[in-house]
PDB file of N, CA and C in Angstrom:
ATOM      1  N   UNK A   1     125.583  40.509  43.611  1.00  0.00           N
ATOM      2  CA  UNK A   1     124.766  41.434  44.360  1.00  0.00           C
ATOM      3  C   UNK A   1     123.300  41.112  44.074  1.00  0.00           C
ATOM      4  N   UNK A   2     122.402  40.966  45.020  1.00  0.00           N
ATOM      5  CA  UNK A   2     121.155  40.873  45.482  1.00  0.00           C
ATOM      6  C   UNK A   2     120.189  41.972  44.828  1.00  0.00           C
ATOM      7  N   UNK A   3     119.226  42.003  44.069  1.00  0.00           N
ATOM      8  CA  UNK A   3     118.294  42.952  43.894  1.00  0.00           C
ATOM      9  C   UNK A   3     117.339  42.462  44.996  1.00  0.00           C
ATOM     10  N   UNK A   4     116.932  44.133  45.190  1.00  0.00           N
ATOM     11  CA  UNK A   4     115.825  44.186  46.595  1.00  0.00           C
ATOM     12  C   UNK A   4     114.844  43.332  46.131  1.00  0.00           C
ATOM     13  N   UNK A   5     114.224  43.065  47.198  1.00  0.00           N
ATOM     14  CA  UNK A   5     112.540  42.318  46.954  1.00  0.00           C
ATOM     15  C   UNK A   5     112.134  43.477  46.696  1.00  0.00           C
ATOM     16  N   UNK A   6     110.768  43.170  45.669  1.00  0.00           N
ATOM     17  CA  UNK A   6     110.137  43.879  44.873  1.00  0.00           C
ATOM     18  C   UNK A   6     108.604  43.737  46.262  1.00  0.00           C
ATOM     19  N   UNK A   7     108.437  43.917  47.502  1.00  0.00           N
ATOM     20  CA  UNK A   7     107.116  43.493  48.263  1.00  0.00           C
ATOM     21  C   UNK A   7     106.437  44.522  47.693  1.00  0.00           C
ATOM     22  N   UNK A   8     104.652  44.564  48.635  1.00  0.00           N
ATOM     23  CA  UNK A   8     104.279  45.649  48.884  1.00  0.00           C
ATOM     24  C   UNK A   8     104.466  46.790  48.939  1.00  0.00           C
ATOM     25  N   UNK A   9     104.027  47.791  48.536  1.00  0.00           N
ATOM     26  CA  UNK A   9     104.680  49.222  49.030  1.00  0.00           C
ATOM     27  C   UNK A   9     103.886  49.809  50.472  1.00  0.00           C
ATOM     28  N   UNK A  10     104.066  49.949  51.254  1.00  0.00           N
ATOM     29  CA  UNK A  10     103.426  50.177  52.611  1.00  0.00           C
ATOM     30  C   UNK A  10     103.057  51.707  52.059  1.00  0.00           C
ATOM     31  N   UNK A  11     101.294  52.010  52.262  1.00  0.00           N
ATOM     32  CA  UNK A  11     100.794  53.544  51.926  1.00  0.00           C
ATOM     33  C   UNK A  11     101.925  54.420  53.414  1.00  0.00           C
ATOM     34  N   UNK A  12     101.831  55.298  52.768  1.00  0.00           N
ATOM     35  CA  UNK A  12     102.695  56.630  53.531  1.00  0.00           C
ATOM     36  C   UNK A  12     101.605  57.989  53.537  1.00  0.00           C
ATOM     37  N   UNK A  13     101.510  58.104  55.175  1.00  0.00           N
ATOM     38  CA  UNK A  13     100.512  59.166  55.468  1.00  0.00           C
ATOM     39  C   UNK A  13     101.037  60.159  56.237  1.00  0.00           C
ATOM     40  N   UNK A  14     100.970  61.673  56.125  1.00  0.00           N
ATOM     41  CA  UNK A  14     101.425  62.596  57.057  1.00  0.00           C
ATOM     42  C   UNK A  14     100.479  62.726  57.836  1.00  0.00           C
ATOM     43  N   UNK A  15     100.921  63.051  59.146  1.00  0.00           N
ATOM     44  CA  UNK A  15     100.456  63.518  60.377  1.00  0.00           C
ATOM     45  C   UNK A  15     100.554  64.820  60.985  1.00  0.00           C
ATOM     46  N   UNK A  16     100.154  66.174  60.607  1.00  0.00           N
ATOM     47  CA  UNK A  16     100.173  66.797  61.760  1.00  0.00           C
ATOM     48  C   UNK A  16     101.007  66.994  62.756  1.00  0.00           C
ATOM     49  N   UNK A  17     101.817  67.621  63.371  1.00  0.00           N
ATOM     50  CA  UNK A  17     102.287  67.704  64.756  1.00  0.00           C
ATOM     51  C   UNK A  17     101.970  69.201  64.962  1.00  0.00           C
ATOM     52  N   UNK A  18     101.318  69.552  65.845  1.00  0.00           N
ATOM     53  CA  UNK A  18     101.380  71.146  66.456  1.00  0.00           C
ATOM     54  C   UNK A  18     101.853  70.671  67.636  1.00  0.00           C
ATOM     55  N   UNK A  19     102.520  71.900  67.681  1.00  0.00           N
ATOM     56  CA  UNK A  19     103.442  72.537  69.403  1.00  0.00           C
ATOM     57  C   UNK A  19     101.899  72.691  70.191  1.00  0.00           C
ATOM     58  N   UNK A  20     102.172  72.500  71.423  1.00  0.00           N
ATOM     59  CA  UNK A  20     101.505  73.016  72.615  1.00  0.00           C
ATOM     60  C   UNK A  20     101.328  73.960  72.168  1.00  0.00           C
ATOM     61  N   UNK A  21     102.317  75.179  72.244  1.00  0.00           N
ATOM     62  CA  UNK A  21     102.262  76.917  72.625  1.00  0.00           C
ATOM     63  C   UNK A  21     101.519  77.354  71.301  1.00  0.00           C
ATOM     64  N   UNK A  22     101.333  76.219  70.192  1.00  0.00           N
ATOM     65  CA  UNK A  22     100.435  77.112  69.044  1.00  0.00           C
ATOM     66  C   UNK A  22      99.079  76.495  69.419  1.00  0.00           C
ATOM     67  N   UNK A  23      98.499  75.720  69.971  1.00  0.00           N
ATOM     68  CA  UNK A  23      97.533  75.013  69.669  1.00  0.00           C
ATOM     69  C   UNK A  23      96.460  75.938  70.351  1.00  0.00           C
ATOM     70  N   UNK A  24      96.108  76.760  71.059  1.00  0.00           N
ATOM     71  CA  UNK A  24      95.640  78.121  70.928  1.00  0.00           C
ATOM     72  C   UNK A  24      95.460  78.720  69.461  1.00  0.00           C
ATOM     73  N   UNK A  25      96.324  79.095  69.347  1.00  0.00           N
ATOM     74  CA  UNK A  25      96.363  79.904  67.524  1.00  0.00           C
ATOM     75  C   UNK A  25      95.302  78.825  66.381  1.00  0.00           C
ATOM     76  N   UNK A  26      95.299  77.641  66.802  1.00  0.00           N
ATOM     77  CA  UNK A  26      94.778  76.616  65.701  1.00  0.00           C
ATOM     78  C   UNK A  26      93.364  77.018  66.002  1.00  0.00           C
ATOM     79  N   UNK A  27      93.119  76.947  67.514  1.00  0.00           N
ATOM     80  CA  UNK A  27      92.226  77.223  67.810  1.00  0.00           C
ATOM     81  C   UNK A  27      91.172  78.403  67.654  1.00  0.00           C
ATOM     82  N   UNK A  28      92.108  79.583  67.465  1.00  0.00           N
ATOM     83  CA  UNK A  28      91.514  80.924  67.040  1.00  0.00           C
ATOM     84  C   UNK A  28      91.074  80.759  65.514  1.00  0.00           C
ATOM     85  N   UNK A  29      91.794  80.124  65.137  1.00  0.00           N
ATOM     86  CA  UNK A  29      91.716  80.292  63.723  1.00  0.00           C
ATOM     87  C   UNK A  29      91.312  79.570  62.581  1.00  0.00           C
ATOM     88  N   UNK A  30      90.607  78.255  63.465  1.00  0.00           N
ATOM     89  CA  UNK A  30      90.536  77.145  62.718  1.00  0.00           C
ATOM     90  C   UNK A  30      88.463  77.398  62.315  1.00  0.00           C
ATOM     91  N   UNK A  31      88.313  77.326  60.994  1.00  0.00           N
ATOM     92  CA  UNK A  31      87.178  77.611  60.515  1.00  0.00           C
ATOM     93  C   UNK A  31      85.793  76.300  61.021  1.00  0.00           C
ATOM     94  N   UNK A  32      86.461  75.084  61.155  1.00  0.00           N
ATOM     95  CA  UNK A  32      86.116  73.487  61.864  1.00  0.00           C
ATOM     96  C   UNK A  32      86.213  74.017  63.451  1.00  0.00           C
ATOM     97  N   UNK A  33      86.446  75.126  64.029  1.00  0.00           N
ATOM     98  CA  UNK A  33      86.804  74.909  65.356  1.00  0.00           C
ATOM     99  C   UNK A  33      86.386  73.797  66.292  1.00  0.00           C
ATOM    100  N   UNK A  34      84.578  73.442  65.927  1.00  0.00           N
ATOM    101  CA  UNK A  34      83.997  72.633  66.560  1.00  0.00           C
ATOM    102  C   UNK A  34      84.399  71.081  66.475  1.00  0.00           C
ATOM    103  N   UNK A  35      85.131  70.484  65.515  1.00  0.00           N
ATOM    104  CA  UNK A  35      85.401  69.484  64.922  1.00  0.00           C
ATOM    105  C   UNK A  35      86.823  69.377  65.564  1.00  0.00           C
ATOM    106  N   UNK A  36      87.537  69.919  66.267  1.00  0.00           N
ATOM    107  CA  UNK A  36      88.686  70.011  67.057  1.00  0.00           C
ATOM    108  C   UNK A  36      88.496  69.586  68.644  1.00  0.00           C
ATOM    109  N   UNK A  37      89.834  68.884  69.236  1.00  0.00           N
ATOM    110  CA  UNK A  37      89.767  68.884  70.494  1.00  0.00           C
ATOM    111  C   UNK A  37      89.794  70.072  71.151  1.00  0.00           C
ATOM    112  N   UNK A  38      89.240  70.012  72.285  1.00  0.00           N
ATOM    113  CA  UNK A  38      89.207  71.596  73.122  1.00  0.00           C
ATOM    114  C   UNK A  38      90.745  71.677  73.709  1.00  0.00           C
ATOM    115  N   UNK A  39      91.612  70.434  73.983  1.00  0.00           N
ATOM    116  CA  UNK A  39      92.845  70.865  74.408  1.00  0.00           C
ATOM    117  C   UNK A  39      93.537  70.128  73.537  1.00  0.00           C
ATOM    118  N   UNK A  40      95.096  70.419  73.755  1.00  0.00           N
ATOM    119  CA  UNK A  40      96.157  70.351  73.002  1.00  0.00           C
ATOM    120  C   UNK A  40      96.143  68.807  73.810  1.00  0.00           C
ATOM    121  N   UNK A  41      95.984  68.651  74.817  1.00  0.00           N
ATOM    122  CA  UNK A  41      96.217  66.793  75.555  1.00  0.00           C
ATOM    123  C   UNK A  41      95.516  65.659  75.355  1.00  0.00           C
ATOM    124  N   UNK A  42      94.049  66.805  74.608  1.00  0.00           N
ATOM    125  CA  UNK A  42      93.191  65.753  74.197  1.00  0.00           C
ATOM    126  C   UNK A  42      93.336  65.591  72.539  1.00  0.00           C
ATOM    127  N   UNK A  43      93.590  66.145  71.892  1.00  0.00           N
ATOM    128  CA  UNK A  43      94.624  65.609  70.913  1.00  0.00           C
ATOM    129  C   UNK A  43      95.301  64.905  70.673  1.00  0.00           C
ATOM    130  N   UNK A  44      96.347  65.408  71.415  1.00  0.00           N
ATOM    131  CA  UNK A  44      97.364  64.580  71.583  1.00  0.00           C
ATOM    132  C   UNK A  44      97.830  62.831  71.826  1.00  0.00           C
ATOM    133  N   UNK A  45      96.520  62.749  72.671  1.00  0.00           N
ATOM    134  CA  UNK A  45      96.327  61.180  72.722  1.00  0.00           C
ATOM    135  C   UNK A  45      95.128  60.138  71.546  1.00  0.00           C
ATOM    136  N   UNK A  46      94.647  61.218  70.879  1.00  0.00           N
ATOM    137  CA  UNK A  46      93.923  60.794  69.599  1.00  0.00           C
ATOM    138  C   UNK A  46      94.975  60.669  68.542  1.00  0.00           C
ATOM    139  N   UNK A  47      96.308  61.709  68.351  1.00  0.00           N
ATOM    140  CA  UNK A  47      97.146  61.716  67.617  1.00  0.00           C
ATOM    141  C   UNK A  47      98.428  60.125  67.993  1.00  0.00           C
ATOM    142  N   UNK A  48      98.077  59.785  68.838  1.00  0.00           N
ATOM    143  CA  UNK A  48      98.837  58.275  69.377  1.00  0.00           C
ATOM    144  C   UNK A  48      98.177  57.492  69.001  1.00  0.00           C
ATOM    145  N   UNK A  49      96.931  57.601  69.288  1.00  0.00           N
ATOM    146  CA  UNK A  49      95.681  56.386  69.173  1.00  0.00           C
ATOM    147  C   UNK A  49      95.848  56.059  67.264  1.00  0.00           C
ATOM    148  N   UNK A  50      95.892  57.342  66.256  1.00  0.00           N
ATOM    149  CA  UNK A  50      96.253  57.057  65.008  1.00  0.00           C
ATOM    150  C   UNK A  50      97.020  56.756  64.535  1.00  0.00           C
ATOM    151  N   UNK A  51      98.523  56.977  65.148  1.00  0.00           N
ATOM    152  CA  UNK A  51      99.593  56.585  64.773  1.00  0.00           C
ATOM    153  C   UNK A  51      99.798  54.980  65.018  1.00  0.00           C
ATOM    154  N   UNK A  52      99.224  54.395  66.091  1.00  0.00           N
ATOM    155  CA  UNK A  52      99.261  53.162  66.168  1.00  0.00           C
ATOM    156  C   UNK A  52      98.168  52.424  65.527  1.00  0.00           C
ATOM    157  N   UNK A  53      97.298  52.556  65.187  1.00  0.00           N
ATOM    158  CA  UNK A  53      96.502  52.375  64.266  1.00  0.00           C
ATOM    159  C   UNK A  53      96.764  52.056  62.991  1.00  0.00           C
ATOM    160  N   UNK A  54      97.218  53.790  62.369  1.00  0.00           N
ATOM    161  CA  UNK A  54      98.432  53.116  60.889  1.00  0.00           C
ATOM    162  C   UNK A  54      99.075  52.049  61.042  1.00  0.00           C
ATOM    163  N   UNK A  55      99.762  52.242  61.877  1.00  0.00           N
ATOM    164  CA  UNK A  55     100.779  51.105  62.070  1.00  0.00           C
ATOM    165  C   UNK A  55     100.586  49.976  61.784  1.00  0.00           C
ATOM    166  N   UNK A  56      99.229  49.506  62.916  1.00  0.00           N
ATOM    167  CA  UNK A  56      98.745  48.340  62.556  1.00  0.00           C
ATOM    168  C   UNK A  56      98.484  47.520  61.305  1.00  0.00           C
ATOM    169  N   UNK A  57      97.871  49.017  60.806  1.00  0.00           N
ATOM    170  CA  UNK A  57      97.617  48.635  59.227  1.00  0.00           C
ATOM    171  C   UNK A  57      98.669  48.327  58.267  1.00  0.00           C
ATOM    172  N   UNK A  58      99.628  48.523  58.804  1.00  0.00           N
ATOM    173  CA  UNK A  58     100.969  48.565  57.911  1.00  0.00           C
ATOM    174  C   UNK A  58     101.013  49.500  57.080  1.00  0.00           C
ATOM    175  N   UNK A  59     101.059  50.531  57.256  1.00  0.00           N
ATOM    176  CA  UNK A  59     100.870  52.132  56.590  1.00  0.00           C
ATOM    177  C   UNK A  59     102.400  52.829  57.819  1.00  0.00           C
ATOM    178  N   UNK A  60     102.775  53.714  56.856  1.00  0.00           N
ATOM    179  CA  UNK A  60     104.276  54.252  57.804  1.00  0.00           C
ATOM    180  C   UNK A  60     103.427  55.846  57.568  1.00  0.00           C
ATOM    181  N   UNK A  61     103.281  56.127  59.114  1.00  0.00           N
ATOM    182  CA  UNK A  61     102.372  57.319  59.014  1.00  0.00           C
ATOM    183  C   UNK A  61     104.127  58.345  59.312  1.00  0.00           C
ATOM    184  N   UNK A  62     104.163  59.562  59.011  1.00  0.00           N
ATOM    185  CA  UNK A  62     105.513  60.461  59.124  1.00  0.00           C
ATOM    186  C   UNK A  62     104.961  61.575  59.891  1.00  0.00           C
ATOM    187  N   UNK A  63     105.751  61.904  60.619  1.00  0.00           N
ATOM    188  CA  UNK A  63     105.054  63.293  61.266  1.00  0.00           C
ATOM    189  C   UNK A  63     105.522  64.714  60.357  1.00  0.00           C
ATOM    190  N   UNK A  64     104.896  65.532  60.118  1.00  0.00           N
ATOM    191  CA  UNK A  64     104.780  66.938  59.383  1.00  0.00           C
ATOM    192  C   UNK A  64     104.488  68.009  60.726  1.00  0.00           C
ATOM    193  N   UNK A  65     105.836  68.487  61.183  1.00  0.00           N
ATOM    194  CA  UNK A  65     105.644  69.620  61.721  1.00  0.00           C
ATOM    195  C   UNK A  65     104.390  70.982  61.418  1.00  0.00           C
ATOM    196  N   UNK A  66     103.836  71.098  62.136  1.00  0.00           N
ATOM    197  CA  UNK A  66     102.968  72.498  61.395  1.00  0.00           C
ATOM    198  C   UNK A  66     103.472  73.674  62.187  1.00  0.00           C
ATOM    199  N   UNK A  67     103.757  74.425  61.727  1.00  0.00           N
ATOM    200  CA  UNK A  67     103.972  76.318  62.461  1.00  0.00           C
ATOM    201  C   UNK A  67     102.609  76.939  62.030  1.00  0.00           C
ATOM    202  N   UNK A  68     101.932  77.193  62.932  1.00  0.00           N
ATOM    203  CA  UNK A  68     100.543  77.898  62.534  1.00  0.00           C
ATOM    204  C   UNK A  68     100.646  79.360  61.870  1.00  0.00           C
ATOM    205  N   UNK A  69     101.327  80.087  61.785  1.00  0.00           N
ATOM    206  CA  UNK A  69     101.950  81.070  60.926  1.00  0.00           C
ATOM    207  C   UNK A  69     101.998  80.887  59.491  1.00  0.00           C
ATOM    208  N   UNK A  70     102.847  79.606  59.023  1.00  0.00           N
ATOM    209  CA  UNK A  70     103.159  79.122  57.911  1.00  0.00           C
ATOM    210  C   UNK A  70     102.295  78.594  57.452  1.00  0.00           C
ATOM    211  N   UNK A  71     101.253  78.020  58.382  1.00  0.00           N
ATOM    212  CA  UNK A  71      99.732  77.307  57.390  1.00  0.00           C
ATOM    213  C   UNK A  71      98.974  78.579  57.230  1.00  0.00           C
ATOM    214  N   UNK A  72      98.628  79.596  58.299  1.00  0.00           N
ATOM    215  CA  UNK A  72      97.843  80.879  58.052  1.00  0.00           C
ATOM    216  C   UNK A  72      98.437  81.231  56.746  1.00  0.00           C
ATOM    217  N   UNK A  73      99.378  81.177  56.141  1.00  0.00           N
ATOM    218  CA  UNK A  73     100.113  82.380  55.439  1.00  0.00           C
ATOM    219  C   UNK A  73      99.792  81.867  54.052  1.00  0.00           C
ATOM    220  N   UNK A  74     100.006  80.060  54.040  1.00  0.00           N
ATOM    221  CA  UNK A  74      99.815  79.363  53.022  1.00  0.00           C
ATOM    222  C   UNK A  74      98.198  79.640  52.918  1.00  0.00           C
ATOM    223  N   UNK A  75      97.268  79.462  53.705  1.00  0.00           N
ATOM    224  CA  UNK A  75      96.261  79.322  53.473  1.00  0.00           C
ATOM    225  C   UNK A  75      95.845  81.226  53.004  1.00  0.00           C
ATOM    226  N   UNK A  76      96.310  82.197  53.501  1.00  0.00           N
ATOM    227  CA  UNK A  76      96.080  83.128  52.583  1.00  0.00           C
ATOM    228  C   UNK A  76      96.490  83.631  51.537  1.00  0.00           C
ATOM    229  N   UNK A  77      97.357  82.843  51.043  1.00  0.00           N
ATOM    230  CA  UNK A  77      97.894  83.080  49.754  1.00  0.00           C
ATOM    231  C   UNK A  77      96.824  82.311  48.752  1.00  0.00           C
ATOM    232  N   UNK A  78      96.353  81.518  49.284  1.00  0.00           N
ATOM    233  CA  UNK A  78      95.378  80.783  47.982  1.00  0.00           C
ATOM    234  C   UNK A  78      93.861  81.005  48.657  1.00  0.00           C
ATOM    235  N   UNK A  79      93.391  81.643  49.385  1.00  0.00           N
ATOM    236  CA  UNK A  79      92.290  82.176  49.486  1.00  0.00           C
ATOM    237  C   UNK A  79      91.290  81.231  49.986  1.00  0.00           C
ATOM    238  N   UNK A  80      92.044  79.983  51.417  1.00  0.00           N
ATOM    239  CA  UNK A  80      91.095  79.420  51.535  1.00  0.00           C
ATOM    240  C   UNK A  80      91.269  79.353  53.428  1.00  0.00           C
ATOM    241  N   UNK A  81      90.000  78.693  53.758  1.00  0.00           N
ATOM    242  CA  UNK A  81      90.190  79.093  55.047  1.00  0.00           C
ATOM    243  C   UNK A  81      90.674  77.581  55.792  1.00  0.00           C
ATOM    244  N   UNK A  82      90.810  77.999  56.792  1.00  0.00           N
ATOM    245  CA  UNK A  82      91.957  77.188  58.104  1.00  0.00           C
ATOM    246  C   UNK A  82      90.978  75.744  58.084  1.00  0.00           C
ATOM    247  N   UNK A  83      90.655  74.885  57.558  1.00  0.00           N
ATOM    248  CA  UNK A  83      90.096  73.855  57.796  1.00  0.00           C
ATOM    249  C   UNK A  83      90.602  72.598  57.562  1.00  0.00           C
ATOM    250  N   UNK A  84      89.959  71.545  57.893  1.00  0.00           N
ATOM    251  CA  UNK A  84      90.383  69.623  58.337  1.00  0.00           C
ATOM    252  C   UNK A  84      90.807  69.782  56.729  1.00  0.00           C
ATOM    253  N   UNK A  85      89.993  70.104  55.569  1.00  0.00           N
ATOM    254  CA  UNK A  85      90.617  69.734  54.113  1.00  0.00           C
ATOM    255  C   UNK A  85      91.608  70.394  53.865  1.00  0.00           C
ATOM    256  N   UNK A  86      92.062  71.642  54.322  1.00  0.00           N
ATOM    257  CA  UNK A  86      92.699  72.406  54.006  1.00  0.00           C
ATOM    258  C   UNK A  86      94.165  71.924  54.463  1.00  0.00           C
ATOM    259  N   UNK A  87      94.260  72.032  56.155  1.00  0.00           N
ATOM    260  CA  UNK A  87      95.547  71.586  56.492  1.00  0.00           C
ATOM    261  C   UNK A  87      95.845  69.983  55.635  1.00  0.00           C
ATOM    262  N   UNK A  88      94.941  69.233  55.427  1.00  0.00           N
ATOM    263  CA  UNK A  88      95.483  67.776  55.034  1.00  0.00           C
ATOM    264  C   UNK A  88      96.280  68.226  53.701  1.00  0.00           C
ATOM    265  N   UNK A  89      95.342  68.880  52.908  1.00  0.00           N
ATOM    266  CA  UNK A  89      96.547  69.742  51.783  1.00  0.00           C
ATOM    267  C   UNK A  89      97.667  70.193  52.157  1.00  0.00           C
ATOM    268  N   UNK A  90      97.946  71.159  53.066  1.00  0.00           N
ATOM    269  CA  UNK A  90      98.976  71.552  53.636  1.00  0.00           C
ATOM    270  C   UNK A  90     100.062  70.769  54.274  1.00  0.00           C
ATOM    271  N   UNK A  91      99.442  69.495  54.656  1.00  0.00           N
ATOM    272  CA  UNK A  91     100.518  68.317  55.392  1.00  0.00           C
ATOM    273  C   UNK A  91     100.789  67.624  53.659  1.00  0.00           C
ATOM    274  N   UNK A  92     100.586  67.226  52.719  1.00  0.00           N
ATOM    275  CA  UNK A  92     100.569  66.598  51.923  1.00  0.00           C
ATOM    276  C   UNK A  92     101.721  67.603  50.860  1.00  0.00           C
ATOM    277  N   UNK A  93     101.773  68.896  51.239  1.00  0.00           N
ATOM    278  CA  UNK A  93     102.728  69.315  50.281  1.00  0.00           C
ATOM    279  C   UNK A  93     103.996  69.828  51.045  1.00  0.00           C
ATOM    280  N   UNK A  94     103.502  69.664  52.354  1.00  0.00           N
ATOM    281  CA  UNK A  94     104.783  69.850  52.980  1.00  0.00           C
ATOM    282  C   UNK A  94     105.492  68.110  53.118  1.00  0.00           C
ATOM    283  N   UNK A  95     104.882  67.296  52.735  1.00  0.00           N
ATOM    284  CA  UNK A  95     105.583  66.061  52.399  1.00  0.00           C
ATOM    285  C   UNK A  95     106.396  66.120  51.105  1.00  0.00           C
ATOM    286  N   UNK A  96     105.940  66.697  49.878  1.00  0.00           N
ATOM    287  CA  UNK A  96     106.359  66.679  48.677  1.00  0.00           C
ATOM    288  C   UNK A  96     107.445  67.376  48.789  1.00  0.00           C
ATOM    289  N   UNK A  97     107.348  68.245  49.842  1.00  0.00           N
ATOM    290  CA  UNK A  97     108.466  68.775  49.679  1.00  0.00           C
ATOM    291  C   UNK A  97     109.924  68.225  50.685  1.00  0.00           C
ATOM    292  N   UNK A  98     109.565  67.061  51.263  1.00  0.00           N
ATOM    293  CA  UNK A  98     110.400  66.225  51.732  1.00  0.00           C
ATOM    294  C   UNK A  98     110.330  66.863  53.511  1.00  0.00           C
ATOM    295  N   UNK A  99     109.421  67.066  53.937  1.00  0.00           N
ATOM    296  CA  UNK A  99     109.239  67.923  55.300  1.00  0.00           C
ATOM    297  C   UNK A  99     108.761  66.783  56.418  1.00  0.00           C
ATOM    298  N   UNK A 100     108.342  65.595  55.807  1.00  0.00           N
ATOM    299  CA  UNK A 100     107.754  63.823  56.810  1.00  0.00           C
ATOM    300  C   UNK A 100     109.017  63.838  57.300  1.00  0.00           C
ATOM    301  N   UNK A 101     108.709  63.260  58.901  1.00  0.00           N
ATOM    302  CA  UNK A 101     109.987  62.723  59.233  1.00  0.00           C
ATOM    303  C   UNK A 101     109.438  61.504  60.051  1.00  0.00           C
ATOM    304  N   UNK A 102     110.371  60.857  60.643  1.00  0.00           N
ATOM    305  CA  UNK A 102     109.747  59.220  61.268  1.00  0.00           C
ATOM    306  C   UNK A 102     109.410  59.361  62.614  1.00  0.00           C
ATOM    307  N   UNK A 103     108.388  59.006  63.037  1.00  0.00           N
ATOM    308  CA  UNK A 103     107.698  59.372  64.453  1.00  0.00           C
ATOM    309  C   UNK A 103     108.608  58.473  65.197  1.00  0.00           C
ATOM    310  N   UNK A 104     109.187  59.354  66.005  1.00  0.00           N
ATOM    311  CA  UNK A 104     110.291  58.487  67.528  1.00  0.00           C
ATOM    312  C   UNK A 104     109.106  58.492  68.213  1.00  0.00           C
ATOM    313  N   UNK A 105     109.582  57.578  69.486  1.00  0.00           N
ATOM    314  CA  UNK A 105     108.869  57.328  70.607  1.00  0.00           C
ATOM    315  C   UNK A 105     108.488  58.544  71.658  1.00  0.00           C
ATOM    316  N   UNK A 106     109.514  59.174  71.173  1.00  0.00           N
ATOM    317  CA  UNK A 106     109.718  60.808  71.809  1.00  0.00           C
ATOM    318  C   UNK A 106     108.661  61.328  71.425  1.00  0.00           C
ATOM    319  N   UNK A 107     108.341  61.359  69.949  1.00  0.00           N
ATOM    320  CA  UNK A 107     107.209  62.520  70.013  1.00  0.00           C
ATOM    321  C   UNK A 107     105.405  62.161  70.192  1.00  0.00           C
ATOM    322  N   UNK A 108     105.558  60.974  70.939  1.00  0.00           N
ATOM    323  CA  UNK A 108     104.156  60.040  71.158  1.00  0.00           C
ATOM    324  C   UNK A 108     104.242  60.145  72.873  1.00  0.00           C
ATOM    325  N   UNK A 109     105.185  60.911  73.461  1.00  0.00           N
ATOM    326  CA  UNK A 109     105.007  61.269  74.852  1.00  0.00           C
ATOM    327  C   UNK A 109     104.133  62.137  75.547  1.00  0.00           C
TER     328      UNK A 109
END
């Protein structure tokens, strides 16, 4: 039996995914509001434009569902507000907690 190659380790980055029907709510509530796309479509194609990007780089970016409920709730439990540093925390421990999953082609539609 073969031991694996020992290569590179390719960096591993979470991504974000909001639903359409919350991206309103991000919007109400996001402390960066200005630093946000005004729509969920124009996002959406910045959120492709990065994923292929990683890629390029040879980085395996994972998508991290967000429920804007569950980041509000997280973010008031530790007393901080809805922002770009904040959620990246929030995608980063919802990885630890095994919550990345592998971006299909499906969800880059």
């Amino acid at each position: 039996m073969s031991k694996p190659s020992r290569g590179k380790q390719q960096p591993v980055f979470g991504i974000g995914f909001y639903r359409r029907d919350q991206w309103p709510r991000l919007l109400e509530t996001a402390d960066d509001r200005k630093e946000l796309e005004d729509t969920y479509d124009e996002w959406k194609l910045n959120l492709i434009k990065s994923v292929k990007n990683l890629r390029k780089l040879g980085s395996t970016p994972l998508k991290v569902d967000i429920d804007m409920e569950e980041l509000l709730n997280w973010c008031k439990g530790r007393s901080v507000k809805n922002a770009g540093a904040t959620r990246a925390e929030f995608i980063t421990e919802l990885l630890r907690q095994g919550r990345g999953k592998k971006i299909e082609a499906q969800d880059l539609e």
